[in-house]
N, C-alpha and C. Protein backbone atom coordinates (compact mmCIF):
# COMPACT_ATOMS: atom_id res chain seq x y z
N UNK A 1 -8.47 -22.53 -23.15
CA UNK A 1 -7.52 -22.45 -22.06
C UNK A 1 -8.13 -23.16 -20.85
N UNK A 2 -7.69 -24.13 -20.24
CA UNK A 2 -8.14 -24.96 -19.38
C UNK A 2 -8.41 -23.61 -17.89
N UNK A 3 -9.16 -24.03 -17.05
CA UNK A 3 -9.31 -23.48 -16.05
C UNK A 3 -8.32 -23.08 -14.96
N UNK A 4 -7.67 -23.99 -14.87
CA UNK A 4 -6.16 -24.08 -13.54
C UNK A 4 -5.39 -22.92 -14.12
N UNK A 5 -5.21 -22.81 -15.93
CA UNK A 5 -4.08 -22.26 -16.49
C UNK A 5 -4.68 -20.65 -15.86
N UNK A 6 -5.81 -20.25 -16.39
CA UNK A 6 -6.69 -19.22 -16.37
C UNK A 6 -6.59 -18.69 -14.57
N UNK A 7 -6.92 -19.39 -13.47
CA UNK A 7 -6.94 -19.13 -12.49
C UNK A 7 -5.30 -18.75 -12.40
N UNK A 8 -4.54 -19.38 -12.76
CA UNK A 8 -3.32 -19.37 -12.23
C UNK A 8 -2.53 -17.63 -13.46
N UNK A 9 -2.62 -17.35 -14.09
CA UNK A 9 -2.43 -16.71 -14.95
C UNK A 9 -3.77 -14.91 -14.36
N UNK A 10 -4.48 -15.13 -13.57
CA UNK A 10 -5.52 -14.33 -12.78
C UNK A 10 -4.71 -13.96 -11.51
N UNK A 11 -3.97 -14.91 -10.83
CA UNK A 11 -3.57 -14.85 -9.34
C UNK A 11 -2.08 -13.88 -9.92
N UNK A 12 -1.22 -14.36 -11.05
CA UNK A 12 -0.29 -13.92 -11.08
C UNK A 12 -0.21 -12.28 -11.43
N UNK A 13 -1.75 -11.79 -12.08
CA UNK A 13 -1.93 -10.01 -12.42
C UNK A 13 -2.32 -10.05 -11.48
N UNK A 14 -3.03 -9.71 -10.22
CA UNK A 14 -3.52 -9.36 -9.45
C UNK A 14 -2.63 -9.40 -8.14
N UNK A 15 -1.42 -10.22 -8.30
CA UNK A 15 -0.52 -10.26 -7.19
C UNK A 15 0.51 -8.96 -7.94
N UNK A 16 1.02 -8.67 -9.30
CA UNK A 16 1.76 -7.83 -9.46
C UNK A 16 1.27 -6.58 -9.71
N UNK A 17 -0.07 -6.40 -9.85
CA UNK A 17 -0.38 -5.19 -9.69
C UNK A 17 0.10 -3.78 -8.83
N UNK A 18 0.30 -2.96 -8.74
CA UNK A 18 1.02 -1.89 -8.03
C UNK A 18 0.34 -1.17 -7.83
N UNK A 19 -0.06 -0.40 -6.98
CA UNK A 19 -1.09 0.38 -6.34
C UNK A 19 -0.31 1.83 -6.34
N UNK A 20 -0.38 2.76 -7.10
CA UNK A 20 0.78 3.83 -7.13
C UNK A 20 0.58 5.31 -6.04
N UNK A 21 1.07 5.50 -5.59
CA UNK A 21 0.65 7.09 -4.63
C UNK A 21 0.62 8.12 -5.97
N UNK A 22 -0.02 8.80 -6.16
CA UNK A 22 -0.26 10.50 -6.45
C UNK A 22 0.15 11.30 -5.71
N UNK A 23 1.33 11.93 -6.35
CA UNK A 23 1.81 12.97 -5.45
C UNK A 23 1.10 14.15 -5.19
N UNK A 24 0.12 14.32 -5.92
CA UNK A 24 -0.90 15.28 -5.52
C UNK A 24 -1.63 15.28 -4.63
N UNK A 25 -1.63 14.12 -3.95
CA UNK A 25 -2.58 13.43 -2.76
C UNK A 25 -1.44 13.52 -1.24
N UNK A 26 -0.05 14.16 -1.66
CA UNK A 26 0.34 13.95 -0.42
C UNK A 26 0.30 14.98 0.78
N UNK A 27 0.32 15.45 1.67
CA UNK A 27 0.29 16.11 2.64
C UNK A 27 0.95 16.14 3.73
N UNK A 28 2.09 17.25 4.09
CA UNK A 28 2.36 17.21 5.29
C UNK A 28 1.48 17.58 6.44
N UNK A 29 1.84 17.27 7.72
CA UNK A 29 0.96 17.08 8.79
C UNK A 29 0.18 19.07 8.90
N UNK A 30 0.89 19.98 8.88
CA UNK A 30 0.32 21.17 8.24
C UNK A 30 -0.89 21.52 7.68
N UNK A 31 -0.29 21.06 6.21
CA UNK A 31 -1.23 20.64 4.93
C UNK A 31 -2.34 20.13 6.03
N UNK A 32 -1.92 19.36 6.08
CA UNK A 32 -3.43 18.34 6.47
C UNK A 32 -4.47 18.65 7.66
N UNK A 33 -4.00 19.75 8.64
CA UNK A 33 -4.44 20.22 9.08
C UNK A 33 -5.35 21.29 9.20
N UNK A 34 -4.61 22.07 7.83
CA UNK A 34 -5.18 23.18 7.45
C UNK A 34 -6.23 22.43 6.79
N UNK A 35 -6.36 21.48 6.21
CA UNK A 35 -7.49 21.35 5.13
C UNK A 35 -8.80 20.33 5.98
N UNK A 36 -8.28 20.08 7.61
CA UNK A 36 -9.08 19.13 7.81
C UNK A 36 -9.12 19.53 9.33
N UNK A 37 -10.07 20.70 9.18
CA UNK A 37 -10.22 22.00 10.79
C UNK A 37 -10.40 20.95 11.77
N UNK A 38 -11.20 19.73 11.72
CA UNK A 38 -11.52 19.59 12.90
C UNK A 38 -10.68 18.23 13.72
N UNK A 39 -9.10 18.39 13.14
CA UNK A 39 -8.18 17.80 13.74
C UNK A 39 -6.89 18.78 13.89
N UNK A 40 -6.37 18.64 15.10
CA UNK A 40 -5.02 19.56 15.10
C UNK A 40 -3.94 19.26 14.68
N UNK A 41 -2.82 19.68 14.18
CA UNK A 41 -1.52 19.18 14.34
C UNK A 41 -1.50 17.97 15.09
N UNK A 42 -1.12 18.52 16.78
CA UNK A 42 -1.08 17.76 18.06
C UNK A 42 -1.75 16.07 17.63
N UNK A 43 -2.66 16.54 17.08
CA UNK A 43 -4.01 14.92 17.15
C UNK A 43 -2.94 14.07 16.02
N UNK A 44 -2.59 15.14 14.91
CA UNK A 44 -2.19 14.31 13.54
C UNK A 44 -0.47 13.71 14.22
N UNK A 45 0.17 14.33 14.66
CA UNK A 45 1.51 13.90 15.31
C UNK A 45 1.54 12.83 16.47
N UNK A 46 0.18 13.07 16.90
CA UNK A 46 0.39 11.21 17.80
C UNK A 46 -0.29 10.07 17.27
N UNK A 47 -1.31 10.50 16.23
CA UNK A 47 -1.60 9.71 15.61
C UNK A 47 -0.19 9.24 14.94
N UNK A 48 0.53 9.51 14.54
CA UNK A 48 2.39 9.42 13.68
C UNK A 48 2.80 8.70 14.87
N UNK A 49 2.65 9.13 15.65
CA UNK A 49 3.67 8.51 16.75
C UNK A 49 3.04 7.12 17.34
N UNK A 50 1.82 6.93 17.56
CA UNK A 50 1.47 5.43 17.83
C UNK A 50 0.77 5.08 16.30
N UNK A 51 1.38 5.33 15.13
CA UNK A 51 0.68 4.87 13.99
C UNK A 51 1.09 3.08 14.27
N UNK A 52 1.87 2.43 14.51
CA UNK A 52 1.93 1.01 14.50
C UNK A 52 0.95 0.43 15.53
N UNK A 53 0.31 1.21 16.44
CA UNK A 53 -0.74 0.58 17.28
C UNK A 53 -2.23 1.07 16.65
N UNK A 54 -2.07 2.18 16.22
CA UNK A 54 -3.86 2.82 15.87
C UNK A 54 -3.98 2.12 13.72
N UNK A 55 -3.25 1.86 13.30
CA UNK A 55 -3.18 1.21 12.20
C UNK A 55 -2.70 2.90 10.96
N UNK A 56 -2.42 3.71 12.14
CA UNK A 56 -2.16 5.32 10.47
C UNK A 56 -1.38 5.19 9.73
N UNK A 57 0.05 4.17 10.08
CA UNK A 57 0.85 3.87 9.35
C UNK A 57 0.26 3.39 7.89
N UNK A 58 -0.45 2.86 7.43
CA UNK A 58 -1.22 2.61 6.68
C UNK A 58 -1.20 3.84 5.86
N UNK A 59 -1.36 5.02 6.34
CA UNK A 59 -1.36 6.59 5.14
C UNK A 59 -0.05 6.72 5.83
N UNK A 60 0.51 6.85 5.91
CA UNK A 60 1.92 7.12 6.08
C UNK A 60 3.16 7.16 4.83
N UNK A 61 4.05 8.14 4.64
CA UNK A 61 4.56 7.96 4.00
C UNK A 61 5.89 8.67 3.84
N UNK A 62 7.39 8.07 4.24
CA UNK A 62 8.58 8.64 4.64
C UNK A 62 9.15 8.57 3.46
N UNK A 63 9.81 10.39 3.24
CA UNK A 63 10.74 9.95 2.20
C UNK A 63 11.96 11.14 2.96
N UNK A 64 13.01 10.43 3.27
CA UNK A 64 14.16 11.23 3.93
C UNK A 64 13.81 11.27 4.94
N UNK A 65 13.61 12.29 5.82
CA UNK A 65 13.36 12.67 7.23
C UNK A 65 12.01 13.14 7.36
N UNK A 66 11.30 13.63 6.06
CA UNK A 66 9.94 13.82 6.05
C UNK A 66 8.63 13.02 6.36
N UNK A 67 7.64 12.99 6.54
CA UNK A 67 6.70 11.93 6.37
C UNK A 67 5.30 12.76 6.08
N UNK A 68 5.13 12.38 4.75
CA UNK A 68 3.43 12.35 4.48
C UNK A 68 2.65 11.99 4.96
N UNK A 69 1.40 12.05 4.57
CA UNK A 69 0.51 12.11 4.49
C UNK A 69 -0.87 11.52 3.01
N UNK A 70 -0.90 9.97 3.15
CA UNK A 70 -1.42 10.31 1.92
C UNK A 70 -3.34 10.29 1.94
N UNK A 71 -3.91 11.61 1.56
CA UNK A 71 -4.67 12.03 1.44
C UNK A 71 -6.17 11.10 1.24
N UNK A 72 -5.82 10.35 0.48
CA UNK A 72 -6.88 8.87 0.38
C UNK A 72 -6.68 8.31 0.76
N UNK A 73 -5.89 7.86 1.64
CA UNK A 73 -5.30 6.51 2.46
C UNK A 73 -5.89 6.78 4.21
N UNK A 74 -5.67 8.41 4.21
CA UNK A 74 -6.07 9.26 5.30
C UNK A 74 -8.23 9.45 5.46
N UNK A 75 -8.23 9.04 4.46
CA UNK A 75 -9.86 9.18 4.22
C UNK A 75 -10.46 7.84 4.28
N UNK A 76 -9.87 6.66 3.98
CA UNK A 76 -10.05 5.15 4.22
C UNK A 76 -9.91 5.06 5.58
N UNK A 77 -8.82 5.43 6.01
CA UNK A 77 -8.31 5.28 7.53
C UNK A 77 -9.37 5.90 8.70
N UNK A 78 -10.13 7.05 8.36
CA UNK A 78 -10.53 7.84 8.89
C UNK A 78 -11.77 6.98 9.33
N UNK A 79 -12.61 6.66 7.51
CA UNK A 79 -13.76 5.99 8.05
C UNK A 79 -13.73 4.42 8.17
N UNK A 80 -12.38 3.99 9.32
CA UNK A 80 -12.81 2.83 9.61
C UNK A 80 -12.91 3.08 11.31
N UNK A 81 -12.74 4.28 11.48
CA UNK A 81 -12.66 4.83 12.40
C UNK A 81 -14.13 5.02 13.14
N UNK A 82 -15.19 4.89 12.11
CA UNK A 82 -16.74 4.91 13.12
C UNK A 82 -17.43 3.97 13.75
N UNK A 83 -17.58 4.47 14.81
CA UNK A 83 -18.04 3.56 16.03
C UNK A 83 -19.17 2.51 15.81
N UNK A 84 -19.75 2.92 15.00
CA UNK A 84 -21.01 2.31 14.31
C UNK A 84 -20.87 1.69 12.76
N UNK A 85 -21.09 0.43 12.46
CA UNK A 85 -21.28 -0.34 11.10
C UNK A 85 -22.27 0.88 10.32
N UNK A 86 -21.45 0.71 9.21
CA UNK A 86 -22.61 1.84 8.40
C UNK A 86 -23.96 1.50 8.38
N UNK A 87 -24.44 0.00 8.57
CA UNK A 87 -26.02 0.03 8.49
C UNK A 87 -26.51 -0.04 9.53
N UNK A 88 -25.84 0.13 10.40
CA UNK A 88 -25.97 0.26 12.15
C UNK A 88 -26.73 1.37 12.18
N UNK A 89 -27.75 1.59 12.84
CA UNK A 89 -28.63 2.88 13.26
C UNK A 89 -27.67 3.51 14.95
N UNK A 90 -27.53 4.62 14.51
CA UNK A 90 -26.98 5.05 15.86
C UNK A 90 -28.03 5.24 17.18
């Protein structure tokens, strides 16, 4: 198989791939509070509310009038959140 075919036949799985949510991973703002003491409601609802400026939209997730929470998306999000490069000495 020539190379171009191979690259091109590589770009086309990796572009249709689907990245799926686990509904076990979702959380309302509640949920997520209860399980994560050292943020409030209050913190998790404006984070919702300027999610298109702080990047939370990213774990975000509306279905009807509701909006999740998704649990690993919320844990990615979290630690891009430190002030310091991980090999950064504080």
């Amino acid at each position: 198989m020539p190379l171009s075919v191979f690259s091109s036949l590589l770009f086309f799985f990796t572009q249709t791939e689907e990245i799926l949510v686990d509904y076990n991973d979702l959380r309302t703002v509640k949920q997520l509070a209860k399980e994560a003491p050292f943020v409030t409601e209050s913190t998790i609802r404006w984070w919702i509310y300027h999610a298109n400026r702080n990047g939370f939209d990213a774990v975000l997730i509306k279905i009807g009038g509701r909006v999740y929470i998704d649990k690993n998306a919320f844990n990615k999000w979290l630690e891009g959140q430190r002030l310091a490069a991980s090999g950064d000495a504080a």
